[in-house]
PDB file of N, CA and C in Angstrom:
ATOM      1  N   UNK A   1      30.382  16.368 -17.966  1.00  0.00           N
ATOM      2  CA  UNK A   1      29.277  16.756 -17.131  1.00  0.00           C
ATOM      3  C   UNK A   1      29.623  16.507 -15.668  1.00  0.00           C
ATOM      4  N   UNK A   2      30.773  16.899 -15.112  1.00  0.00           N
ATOM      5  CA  UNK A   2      31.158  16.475 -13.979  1.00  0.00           C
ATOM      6  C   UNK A   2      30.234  17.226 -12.888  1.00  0.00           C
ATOM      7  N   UNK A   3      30.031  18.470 -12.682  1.00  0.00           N
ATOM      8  CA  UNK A   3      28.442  19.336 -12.026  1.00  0.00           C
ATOM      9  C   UNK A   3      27.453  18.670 -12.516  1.00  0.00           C
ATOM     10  N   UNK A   4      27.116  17.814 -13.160  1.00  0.00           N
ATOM     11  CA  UNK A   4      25.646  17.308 -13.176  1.00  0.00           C
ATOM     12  C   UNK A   4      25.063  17.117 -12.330  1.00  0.00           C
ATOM     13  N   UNK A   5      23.704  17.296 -12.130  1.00  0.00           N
ATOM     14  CA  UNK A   5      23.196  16.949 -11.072  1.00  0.00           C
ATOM     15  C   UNK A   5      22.238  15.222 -10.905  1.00  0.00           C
ATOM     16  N   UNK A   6      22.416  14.676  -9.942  1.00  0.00           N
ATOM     17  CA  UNK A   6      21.989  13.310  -9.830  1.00  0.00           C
ATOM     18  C   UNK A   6      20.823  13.182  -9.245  1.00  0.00           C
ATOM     19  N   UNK A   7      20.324  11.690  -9.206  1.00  0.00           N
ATOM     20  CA  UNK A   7      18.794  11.778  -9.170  1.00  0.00           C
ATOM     21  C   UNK A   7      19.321   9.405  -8.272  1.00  0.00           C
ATOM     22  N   UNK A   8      19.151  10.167  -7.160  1.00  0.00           N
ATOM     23  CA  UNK A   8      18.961   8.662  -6.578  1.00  0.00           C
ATOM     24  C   UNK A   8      17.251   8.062  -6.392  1.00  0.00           C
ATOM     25  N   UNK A   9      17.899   7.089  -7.297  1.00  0.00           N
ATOM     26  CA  UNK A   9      16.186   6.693  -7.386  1.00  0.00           C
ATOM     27  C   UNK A   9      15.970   5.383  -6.941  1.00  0.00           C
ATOM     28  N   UNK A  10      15.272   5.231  -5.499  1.00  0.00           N
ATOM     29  CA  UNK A  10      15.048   4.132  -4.641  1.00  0.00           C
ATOM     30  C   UNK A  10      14.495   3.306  -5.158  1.00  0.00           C
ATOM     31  N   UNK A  11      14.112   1.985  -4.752  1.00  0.00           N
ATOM     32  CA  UNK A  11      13.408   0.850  -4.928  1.00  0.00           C
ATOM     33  C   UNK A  11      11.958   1.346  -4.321  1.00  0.00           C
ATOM     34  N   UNK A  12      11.681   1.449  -3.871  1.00  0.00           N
ATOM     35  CA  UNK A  12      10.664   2.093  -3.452  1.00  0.00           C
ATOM     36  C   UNK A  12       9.850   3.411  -4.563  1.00  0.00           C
ATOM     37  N   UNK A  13      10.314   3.934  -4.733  1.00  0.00           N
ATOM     38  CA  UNK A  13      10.308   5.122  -5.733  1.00  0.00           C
ATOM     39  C   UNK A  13       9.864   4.566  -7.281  1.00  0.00           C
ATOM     40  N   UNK A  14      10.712   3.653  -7.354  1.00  0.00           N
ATOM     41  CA  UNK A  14      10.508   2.513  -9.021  1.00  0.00           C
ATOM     42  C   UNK A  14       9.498   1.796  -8.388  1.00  0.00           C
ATOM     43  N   UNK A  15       8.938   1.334  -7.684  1.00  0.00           N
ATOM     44  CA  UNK A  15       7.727   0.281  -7.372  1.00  0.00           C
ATOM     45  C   UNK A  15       6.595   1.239  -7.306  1.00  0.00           C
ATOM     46  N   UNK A  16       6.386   2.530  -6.979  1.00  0.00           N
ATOM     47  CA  UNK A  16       5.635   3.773  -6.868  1.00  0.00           C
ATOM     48  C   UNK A  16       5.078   3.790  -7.985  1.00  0.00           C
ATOM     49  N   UNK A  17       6.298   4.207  -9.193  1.00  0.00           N
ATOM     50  CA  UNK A  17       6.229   4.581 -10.383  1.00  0.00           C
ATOM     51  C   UNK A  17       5.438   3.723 -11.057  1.00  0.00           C
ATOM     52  N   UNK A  18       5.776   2.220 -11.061  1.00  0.00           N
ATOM     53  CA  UNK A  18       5.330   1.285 -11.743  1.00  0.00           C
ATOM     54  C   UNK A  18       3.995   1.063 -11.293  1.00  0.00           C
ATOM     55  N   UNK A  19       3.702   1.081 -10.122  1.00  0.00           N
ATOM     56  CA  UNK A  19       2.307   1.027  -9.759  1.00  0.00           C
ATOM     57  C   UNK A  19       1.009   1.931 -10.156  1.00  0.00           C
ATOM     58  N   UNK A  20       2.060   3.630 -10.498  1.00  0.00           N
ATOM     59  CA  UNK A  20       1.019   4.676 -11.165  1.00  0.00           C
ATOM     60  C   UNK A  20       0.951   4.178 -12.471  1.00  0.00           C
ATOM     61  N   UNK A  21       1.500   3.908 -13.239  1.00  0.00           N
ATOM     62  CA  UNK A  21       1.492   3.526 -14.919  1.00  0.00           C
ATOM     63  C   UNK A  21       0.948   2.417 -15.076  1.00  0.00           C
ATOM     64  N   UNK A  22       0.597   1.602 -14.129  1.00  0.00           N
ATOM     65  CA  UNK A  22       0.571   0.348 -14.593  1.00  0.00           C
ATOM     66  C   UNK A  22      -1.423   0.676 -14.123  1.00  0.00           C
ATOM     67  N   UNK A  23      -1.253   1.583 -12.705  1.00  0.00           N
ATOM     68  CA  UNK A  23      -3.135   1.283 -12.189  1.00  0.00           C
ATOM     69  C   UNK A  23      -3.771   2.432 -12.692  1.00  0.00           C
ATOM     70  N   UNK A  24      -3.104   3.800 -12.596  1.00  0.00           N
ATOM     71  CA  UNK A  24      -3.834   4.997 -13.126  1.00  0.00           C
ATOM     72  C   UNK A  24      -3.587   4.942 -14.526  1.00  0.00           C
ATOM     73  N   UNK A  25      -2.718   4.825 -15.062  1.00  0.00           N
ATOM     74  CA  UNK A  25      -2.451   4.896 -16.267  1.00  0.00           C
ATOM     75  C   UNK A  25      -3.009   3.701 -17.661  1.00  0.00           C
ATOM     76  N   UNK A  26      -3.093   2.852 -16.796  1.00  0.00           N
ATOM     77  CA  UNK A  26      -3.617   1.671 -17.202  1.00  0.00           C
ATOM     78  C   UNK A  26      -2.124   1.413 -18.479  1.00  0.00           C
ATOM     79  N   UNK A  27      -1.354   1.615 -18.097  1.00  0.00           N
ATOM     80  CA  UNK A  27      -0.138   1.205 -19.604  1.00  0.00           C
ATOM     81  C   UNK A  27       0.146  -0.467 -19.336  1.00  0.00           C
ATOM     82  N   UNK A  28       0.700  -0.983 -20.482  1.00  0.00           N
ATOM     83  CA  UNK A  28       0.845  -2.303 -20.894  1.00  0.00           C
ATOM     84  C   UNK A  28       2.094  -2.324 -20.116  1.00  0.00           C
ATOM     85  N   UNK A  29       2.608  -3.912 -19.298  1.00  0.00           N
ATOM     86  CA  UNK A  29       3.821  -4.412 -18.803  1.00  0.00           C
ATOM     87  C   UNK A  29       4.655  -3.906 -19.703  1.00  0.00           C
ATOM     88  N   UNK A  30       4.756  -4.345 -21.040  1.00  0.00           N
ATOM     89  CA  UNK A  30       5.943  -3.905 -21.626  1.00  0.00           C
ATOM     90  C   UNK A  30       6.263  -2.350 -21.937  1.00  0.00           C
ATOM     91  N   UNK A  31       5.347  -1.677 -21.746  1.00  0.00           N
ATOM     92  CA  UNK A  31       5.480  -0.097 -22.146  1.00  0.00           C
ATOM     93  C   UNK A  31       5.724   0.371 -20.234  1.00  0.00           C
ATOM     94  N   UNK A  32       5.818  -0.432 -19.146  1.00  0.00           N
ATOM     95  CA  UNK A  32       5.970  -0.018 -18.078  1.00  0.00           C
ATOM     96  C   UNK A  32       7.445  -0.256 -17.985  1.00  0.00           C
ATOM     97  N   UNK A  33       7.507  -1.589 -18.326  1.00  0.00           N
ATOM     98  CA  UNK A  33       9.076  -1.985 -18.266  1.00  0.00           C
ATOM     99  C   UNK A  33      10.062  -1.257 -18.558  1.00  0.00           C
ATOM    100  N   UNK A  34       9.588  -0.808 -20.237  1.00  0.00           N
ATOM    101  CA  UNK A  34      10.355   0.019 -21.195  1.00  0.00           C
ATOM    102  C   UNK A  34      10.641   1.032 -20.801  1.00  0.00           C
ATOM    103  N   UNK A  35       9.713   1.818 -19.979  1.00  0.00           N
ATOM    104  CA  UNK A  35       9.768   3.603 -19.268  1.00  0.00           C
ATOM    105  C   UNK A  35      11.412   3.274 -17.838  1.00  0.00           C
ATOM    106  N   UNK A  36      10.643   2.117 -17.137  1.00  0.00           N
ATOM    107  CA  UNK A  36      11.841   1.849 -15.979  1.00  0.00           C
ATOM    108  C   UNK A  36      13.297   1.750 -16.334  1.00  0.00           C
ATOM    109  N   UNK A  37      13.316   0.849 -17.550  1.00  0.00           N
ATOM    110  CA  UNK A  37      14.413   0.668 -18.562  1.00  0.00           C
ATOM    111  C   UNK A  37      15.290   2.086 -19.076  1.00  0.00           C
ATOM    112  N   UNK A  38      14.580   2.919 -19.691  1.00  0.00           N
ATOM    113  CA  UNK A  38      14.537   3.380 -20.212  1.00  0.00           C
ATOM    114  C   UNK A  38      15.604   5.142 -18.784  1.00  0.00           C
ATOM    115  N   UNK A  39      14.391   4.921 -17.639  1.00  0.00           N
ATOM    116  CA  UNK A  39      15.095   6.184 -16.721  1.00  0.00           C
ATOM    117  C   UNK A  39      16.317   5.713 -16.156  1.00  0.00           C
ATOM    118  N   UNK A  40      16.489   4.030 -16.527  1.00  0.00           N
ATOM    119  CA  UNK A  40      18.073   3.666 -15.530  1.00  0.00           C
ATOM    120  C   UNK A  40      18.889   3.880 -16.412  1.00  0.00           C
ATOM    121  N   UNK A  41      18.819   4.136 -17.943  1.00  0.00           N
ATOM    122  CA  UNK A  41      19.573   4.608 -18.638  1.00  0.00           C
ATOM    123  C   UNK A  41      20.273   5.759 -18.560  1.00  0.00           C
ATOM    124  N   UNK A  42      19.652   6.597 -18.032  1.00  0.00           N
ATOM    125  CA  UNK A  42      20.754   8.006 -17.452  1.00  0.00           C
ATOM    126  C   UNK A  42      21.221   8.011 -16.494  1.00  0.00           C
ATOM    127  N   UNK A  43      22.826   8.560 -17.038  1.00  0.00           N
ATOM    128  CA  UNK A  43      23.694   8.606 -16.096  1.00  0.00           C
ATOM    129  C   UNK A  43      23.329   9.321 -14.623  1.00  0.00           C
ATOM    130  N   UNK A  44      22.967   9.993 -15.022  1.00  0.00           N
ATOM    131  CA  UNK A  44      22.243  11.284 -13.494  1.00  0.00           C
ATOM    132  C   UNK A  44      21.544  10.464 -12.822  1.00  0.00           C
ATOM    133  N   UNK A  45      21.037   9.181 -13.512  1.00  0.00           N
ATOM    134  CA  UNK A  45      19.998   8.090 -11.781  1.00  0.00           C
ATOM    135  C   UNK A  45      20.844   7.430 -11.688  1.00  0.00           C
ATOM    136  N   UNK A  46      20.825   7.504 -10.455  1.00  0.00           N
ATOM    137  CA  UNK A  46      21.935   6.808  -9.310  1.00  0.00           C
ATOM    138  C   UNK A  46      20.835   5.632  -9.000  1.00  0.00           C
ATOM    139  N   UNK A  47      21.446   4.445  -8.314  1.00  0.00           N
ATOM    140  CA  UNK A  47      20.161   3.277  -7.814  1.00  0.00           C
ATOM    141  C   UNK A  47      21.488   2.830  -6.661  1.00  0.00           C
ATOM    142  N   UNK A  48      20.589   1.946  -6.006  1.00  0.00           N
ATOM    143  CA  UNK A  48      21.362   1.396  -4.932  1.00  0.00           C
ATOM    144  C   UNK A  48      21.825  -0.004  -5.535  1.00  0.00           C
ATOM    145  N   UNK A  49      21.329  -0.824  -6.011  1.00  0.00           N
ATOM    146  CA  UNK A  49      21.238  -1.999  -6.318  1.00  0.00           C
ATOM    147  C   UNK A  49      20.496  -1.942  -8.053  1.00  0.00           C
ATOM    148  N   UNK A  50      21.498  -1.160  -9.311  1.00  0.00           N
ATOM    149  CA  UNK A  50      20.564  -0.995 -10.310  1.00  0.00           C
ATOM    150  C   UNK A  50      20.378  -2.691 -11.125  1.00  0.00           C
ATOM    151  N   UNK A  51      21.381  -3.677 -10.753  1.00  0.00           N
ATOM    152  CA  UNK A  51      20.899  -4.765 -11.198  1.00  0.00           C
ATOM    153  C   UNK A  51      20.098  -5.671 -10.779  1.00  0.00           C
ATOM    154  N   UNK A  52      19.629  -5.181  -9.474  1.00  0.00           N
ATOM    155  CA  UNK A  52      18.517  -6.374  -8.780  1.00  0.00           C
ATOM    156  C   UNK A  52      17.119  -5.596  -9.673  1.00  0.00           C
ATOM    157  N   UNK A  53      17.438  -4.173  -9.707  1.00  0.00           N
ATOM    158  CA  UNK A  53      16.187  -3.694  -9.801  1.00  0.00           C
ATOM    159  C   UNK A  53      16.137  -3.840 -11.551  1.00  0.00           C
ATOM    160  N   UNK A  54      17.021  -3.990 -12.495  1.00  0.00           N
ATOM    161  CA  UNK A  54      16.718  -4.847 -13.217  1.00  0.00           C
ATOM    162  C   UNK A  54      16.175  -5.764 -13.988  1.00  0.00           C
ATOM    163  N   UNK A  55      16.870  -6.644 -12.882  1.00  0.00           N
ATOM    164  CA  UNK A  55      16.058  -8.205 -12.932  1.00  0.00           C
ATOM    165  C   UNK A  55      14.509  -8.113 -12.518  1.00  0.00           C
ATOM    166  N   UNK A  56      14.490  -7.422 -11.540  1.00  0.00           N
ATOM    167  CA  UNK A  56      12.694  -7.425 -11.013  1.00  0.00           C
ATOM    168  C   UNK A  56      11.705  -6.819 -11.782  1.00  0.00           C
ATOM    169  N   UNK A  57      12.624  -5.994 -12.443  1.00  0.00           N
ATOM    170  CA  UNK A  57      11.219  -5.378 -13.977  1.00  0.00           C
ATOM    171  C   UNK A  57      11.556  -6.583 -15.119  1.00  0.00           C
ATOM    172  N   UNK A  58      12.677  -6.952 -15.150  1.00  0.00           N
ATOM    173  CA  UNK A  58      12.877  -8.395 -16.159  1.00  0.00           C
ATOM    174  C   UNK A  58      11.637  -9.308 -16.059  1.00  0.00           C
ATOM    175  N   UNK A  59      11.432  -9.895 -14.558  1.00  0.00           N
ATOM    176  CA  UNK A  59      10.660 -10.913 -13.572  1.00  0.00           C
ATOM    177  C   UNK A  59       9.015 -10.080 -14.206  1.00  0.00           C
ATOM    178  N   UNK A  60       9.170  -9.160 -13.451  1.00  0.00           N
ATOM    179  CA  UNK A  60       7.739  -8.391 -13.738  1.00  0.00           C
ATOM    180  C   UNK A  60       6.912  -8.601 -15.300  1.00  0.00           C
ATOM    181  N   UNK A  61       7.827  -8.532 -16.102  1.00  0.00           N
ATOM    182  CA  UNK A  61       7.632  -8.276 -17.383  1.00  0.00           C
ATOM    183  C   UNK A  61       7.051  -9.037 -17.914  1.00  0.00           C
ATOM    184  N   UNK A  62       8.211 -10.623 -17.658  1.00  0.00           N
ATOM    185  CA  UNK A  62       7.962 -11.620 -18.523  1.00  0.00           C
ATOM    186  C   UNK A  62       7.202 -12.689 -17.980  1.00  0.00           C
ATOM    187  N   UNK A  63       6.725 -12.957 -16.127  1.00  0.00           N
ATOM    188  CA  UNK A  63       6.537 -13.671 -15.806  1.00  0.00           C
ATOM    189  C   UNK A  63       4.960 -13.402 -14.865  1.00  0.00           C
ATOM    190  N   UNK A  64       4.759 -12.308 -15.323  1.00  0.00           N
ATOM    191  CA  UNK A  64       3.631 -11.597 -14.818  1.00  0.00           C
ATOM    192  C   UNK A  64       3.596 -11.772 -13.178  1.00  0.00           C
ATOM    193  N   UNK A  65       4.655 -11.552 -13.026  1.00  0.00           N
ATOM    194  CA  UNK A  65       4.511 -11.321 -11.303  1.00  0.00           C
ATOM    195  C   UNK A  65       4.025  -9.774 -10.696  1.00  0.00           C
ATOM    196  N   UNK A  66       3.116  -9.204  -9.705  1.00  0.00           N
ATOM    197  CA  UNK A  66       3.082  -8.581  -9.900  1.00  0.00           C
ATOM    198  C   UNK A  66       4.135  -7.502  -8.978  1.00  0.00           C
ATOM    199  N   UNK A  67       5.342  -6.129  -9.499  1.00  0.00           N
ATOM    200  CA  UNK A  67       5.762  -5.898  -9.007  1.00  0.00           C
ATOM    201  C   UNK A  67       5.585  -5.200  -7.668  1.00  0.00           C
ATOM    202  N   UNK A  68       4.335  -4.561  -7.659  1.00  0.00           N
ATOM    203  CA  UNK A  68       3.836  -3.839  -6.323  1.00  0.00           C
ATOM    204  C   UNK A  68       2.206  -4.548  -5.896  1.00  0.00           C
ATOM    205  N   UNK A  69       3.193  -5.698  -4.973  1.00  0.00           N
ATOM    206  CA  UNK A  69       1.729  -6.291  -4.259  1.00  0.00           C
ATOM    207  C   UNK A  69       0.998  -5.574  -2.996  1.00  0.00           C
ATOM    208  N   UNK A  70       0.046  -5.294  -2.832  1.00  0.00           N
ATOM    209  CA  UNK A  70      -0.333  -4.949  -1.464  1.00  0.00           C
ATOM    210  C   UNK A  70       0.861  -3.636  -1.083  1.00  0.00           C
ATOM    211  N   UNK A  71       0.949  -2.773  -1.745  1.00  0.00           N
ATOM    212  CA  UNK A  71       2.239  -2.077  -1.582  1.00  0.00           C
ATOM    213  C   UNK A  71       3.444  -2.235  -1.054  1.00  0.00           C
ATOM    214  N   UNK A  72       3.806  -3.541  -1.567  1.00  0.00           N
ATOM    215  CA  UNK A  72       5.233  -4.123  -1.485  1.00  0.00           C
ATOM    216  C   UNK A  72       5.871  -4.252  -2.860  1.00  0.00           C
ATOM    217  N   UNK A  73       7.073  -4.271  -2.971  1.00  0.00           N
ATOM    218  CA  UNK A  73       7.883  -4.591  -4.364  1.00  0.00           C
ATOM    219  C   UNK A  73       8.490  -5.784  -4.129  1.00  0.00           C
ATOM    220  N   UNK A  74       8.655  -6.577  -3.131  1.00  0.00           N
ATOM    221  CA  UNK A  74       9.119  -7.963  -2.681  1.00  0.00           C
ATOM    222  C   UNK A  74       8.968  -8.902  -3.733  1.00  0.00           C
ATOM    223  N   UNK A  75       7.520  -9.406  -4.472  1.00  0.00           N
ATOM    224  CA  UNK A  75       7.702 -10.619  -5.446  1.00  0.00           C
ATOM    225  C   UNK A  75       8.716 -10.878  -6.364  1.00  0.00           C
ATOM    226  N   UNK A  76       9.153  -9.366  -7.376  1.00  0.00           N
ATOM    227  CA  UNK A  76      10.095  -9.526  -8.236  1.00  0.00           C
ATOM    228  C   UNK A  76      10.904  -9.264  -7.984  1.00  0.00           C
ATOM    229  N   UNK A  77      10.977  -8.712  -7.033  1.00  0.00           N
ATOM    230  CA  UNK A  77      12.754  -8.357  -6.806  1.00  0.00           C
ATOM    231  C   UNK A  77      13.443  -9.374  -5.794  1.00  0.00           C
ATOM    232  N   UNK A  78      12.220 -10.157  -4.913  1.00  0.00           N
ATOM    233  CA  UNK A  78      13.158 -11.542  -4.566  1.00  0.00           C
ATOM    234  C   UNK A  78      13.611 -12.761  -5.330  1.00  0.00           C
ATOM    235  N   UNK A  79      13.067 -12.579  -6.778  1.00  0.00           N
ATOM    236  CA  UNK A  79      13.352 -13.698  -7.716  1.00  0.00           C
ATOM    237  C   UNK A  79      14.580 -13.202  -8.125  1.00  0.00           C
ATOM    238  N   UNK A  80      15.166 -11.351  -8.311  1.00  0.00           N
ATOM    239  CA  UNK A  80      16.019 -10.599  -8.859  1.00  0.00           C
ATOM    240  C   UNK A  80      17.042 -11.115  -7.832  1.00  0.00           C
ATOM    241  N   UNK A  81      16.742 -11.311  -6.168  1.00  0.00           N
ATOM    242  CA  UNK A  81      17.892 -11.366  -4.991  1.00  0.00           C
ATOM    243  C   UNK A  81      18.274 -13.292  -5.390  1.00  0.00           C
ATOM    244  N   UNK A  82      17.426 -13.968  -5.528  1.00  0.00           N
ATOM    245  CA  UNK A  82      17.272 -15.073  -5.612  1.00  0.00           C
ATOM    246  C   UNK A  82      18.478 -15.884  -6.917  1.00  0.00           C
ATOM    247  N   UNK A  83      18.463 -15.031  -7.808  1.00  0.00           N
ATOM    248  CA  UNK A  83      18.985 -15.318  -9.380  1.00  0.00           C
ATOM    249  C   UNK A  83      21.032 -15.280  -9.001  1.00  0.00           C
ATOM    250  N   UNK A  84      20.859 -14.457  -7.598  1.00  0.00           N
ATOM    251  CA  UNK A  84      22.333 -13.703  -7.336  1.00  0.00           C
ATOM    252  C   UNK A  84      23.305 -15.123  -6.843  1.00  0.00           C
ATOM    253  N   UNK A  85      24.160 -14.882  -7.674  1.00  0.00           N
ATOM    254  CA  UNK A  85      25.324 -15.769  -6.945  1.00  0.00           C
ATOM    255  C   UNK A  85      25.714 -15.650  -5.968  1.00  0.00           C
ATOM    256  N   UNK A  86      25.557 -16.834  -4.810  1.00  0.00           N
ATOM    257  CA  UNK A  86      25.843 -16.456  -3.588  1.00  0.00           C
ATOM    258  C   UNK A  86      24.964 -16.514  -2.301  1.00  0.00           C
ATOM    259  N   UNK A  87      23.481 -16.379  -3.326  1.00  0.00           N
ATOM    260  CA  UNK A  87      22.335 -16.153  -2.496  1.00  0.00           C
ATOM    261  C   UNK A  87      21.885 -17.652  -1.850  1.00  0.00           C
ATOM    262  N   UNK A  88      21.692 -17.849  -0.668  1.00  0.00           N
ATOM    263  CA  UNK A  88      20.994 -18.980  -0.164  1.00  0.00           C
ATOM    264  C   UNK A  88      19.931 -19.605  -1.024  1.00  0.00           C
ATOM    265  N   UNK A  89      19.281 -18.469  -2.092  1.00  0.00           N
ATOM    266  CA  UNK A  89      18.150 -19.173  -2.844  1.00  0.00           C
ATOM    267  C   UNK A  89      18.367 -19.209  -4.258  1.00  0.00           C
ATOM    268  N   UNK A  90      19.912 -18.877  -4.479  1.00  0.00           N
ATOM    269  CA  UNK A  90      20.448 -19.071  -5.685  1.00  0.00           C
ATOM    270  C   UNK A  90      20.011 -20.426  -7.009  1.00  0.00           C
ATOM    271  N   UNK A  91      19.646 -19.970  -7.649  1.00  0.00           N
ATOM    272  CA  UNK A  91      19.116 -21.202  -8.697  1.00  0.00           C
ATOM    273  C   UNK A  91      17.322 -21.275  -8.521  1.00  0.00           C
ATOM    274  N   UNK A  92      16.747 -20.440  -7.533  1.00  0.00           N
ATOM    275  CA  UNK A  92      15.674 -21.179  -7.229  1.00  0.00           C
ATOM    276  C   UNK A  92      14.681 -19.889  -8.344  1.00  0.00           C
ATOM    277  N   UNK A  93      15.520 -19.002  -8.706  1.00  0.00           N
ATOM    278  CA  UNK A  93      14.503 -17.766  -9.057  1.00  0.00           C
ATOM    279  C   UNK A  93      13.201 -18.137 -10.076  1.00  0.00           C
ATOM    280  N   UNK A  94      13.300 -19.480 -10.801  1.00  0.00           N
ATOM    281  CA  UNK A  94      12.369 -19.500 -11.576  1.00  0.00           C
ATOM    282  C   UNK A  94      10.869 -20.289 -10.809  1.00  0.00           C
ATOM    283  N   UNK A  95      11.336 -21.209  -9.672  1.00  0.00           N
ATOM    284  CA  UNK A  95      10.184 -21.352  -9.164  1.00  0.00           C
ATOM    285  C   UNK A  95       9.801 -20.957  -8.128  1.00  0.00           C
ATOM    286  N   UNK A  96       8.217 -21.416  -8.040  1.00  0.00           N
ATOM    287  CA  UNK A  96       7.656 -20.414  -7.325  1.00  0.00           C
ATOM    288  C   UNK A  96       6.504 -21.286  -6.661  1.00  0.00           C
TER     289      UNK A  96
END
């Protein structure tokens, strides 16, 4: 499939998404997770960072943070930047 066509899909764009399914849609964390999960699985989505974004539906999922506060995606995905080796806040991702 070397002509395939690709699909870059922002952090922004996944915090969008999750916010329609989760407020209009009223769907369950884990059936939100599963859908996010589920579109990074194809090859054709490109992400900038597909393991922070990851971890922040990981965070989202299990720890009920919520991923789009006040229309920000910041809570879970700084526990996702936080978890990173290297990071100044490395080790700290579980508290809060």
């Amino acid at each position: 499939m070397r002509n395939s066509p690709t699909l870059l899909l922002t952090d922004v764009v996944a915090a969008e998404t999750i916010f329609v399914l989760e407020s209009f849609y009223e769907a369950p964390r884990s059936e939100v997770a599963n859908a996010v999960h589920s579109l990074l699985s194809f090859e054709a989505v490109l992400c900038i960072d597909t393991a922070l974004l990851l971890r922040a539906v990981e965070v989202y999922e299990t720890d009920s943070i919520d991923f789009v506060e006040h229309a920000s995606w910041r809570p879970a995905t700084l526990v996702g930047f936080s978890d990173r080796e290297g990071s100044p806040m490395a080790g700290r991702g579980d508290s809060r």
